[in-house]
C-alpha atoms as a PDB file:
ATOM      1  CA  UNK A   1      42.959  -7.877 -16.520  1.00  0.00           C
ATOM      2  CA  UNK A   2      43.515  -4.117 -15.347  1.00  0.00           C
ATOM      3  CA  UNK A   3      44.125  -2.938 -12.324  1.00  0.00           C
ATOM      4  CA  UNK A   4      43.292   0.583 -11.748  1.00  0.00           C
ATOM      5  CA  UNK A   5      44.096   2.424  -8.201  1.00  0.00           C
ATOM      6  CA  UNK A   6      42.841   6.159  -8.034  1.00  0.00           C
ATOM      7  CA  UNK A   7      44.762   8.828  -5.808  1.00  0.00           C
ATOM      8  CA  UNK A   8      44.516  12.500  -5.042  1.00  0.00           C
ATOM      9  CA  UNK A   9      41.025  13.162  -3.854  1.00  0.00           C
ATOM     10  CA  UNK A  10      40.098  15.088  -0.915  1.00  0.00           C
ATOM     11  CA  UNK A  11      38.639  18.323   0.722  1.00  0.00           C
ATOM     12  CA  UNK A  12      39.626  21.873  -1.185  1.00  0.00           C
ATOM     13  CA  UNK A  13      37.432  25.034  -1.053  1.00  0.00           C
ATOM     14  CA  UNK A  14      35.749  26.894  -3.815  1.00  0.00           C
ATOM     15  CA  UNK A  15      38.574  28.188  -6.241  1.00  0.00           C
ATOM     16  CA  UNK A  16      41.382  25.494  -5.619  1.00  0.00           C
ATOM     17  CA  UNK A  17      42.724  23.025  -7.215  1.00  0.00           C
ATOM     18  CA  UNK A  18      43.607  19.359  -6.899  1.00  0.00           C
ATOM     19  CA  UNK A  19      45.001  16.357  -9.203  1.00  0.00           C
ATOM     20  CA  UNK A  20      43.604  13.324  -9.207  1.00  0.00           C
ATOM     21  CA  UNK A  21      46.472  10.410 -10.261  1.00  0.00           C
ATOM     22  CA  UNK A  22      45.287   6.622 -11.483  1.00  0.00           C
ATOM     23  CA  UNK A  23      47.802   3.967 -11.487  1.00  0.00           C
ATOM     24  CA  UNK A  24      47.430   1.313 -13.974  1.00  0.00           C
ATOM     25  CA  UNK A  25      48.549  -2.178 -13.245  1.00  0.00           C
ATOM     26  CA  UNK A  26      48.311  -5.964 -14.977  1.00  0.00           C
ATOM     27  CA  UNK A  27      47.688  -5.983 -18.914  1.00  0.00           C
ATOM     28  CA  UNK A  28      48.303  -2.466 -19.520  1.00  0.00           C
ATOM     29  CA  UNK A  29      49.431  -3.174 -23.096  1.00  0.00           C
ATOM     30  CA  UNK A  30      45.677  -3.800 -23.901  1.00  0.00           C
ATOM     31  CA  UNK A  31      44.518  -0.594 -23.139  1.00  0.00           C
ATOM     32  CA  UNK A  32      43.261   1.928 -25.611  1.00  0.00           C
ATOM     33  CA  UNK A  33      41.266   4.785 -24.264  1.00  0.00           C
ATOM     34  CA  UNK A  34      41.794   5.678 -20.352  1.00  0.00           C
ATOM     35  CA  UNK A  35      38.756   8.053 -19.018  1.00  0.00           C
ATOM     36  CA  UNK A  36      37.857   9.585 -15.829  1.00  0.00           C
ATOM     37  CA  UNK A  37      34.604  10.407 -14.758  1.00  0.00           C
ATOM     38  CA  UNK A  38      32.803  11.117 -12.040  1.00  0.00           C
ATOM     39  CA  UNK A  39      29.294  10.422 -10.212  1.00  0.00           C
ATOM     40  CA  UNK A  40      27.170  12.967  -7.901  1.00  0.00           C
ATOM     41  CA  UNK A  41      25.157  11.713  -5.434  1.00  0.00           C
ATOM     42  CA  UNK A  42      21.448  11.189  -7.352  1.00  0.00           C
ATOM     43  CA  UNK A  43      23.128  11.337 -10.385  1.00  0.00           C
ATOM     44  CA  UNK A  44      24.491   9.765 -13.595  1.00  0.00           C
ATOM     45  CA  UNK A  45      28.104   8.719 -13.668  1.00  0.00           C
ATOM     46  CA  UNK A  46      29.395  11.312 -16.145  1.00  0.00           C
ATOM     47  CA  UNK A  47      32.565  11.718 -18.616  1.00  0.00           C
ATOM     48  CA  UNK A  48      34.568  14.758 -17.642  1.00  0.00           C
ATOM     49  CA  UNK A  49      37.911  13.902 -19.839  1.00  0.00           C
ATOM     50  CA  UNK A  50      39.346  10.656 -22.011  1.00  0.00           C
ATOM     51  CA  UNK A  51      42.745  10.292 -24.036  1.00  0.00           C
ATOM     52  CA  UNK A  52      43.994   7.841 -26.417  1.00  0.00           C
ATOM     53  CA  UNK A  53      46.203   5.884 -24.732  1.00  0.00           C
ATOM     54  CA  UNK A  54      47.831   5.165 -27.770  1.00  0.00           C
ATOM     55  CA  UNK A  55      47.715   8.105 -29.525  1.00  0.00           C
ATOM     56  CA  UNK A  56      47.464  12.113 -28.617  1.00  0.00           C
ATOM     57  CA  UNK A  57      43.761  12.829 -28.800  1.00  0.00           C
ATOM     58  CA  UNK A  58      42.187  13.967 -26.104  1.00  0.00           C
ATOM     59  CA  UNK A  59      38.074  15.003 -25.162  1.00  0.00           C
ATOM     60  CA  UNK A  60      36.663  16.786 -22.661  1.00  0.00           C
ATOM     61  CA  UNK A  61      32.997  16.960 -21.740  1.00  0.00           C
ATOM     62  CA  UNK A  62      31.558  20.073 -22.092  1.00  0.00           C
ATOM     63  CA  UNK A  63      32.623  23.047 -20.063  1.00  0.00           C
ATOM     64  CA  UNK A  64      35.234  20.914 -18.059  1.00  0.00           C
ATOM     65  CA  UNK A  65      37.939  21.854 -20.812  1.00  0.00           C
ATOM     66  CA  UNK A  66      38.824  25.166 -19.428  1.00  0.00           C
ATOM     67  CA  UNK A  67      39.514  24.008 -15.899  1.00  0.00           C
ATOM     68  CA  UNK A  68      40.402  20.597 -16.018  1.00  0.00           C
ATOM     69  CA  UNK A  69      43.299  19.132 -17.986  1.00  0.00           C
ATOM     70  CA  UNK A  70      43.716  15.453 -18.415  1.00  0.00           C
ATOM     71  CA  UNK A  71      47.400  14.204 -19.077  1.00  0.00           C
ATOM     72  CA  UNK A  72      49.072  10.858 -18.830  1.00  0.00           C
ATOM     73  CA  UNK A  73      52.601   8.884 -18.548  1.00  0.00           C
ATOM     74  CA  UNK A  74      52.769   6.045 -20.545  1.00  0.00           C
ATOM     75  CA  UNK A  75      56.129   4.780 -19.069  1.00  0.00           C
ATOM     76  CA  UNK A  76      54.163   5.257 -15.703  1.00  0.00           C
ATOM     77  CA  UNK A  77      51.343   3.662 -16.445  1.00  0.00           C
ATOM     78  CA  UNK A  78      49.828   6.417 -14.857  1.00  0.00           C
ATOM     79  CA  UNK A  79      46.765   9.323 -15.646  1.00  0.00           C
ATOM     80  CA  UNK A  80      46.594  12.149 -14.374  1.00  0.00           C
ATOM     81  CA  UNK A  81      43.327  14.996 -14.325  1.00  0.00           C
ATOM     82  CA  UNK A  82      44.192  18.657 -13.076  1.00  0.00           C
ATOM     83  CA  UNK A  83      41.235  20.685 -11.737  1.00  0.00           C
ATOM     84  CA  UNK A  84      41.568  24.338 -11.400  1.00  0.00           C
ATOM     85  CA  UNK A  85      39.136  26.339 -10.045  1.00  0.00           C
ATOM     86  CA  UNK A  86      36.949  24.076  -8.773  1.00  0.00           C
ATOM     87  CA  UNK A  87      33.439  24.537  -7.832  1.00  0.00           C
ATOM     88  CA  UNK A  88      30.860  22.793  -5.163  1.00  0.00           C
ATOM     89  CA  UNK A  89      29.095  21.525  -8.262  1.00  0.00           C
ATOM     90  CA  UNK A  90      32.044  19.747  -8.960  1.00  0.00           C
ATOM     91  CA  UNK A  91      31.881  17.500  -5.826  1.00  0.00           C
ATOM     92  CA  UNK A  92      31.421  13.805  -6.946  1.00  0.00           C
ATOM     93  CA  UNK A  93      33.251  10.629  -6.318  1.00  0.00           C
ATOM     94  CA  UNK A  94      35.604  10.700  -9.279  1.00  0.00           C
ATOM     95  CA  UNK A  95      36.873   7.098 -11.475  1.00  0.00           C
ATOM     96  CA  UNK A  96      39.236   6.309 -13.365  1.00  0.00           C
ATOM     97  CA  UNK A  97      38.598   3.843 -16.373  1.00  0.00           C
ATOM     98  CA  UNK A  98      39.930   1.959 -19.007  1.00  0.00           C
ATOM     99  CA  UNK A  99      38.947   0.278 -22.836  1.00  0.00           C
ATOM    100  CA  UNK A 100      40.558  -2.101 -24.059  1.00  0.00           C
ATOM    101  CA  UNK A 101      38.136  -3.237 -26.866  1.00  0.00           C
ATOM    102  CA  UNK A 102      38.423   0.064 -29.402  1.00  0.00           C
ATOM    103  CA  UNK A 103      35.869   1.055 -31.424  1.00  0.00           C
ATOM    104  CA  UNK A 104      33.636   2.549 -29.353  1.00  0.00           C
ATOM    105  CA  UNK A 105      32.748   5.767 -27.860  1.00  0.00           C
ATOM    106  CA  UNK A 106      34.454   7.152 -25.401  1.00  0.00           C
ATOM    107  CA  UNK A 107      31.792   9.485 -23.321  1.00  0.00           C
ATOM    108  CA  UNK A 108      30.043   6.740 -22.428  1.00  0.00           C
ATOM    109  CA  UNK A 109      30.364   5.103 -19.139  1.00  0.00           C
ATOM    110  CA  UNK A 110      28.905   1.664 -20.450  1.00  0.00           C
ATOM    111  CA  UNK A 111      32.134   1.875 -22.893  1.00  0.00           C
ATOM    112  CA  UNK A 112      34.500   0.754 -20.256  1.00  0.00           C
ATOM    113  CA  UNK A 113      35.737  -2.438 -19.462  1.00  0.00           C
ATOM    114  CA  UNK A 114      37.891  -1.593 -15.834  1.00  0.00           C
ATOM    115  CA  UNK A 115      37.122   0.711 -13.430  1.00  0.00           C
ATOM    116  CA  UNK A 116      38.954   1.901 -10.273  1.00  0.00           C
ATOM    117  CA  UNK A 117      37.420   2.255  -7.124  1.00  0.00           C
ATOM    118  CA  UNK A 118      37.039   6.164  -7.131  1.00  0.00           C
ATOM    119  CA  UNK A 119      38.183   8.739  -5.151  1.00  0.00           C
ATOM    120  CA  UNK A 120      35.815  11.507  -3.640  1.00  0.00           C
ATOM    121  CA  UNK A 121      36.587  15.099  -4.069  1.00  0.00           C
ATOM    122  CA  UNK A 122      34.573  17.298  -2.170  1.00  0.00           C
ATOM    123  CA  UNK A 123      34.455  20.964  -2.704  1.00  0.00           C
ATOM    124  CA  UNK A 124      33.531  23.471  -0.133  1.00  0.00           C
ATOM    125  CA  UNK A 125      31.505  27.022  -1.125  1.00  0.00           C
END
């Protein structure tokens, strides 16, 4: 089992920034890919970065890549996503999220086996 706590959301206006931290607890030595993602109101849960938790790669949905930067401790247990510039569009309840069965890809929601409980982030025009 994971544990996964999320930390950092909150109220910014148009043009700020925020970081968003997950703390990872329990059997963190199975865990392979670590995501966050985030979920509008009416919409599809969504991946906005992932890294390999074991590795150095690192994806970005499309268009976040220029204003959000995911990063991560390993000694911490601990990711991190850094949002620049931040837009009402990007107002969502955001998760963090972990694999620990590999093989599979890592955009996908459905992918991940532990979830935290999400933080919202609310951005004001």
């Amino acid at each position: 089992q994971v544990q996964l706590v999320e930390s950092g959301g909150g109220l910014v206006q148009g043009g700020g920034s925020l970081r968003l931290s997950c703390a990872a607890s329990g059997h963190t030595f199975m865990m392979i890919t670590m995501g966050w993602f985030r979920q509008a109101p009416g919409k599809e849960r969504e991946c906005v970065a992932a890294v390999d938790w074991r590795g150095s790669s690192t994806y970005y949905a499309d268009s976040m890549e220029a204003r959000f930067t995911i990063s991560r401790d390993n000694a911490k247990n601990s990711l991190y996503l850094h949002m620049n510039s931040l837009k009402p569009e990007d107002t969502a309840v955001y998760y963090c999220a972990a694999q620990v069965f590999g093989g599979r890809a890592f955009y996908e929601a459905q992918n991940y086996d532990y979830w935290g409980q999400g933080t919202q982030v609310t951005v004001s025009s």
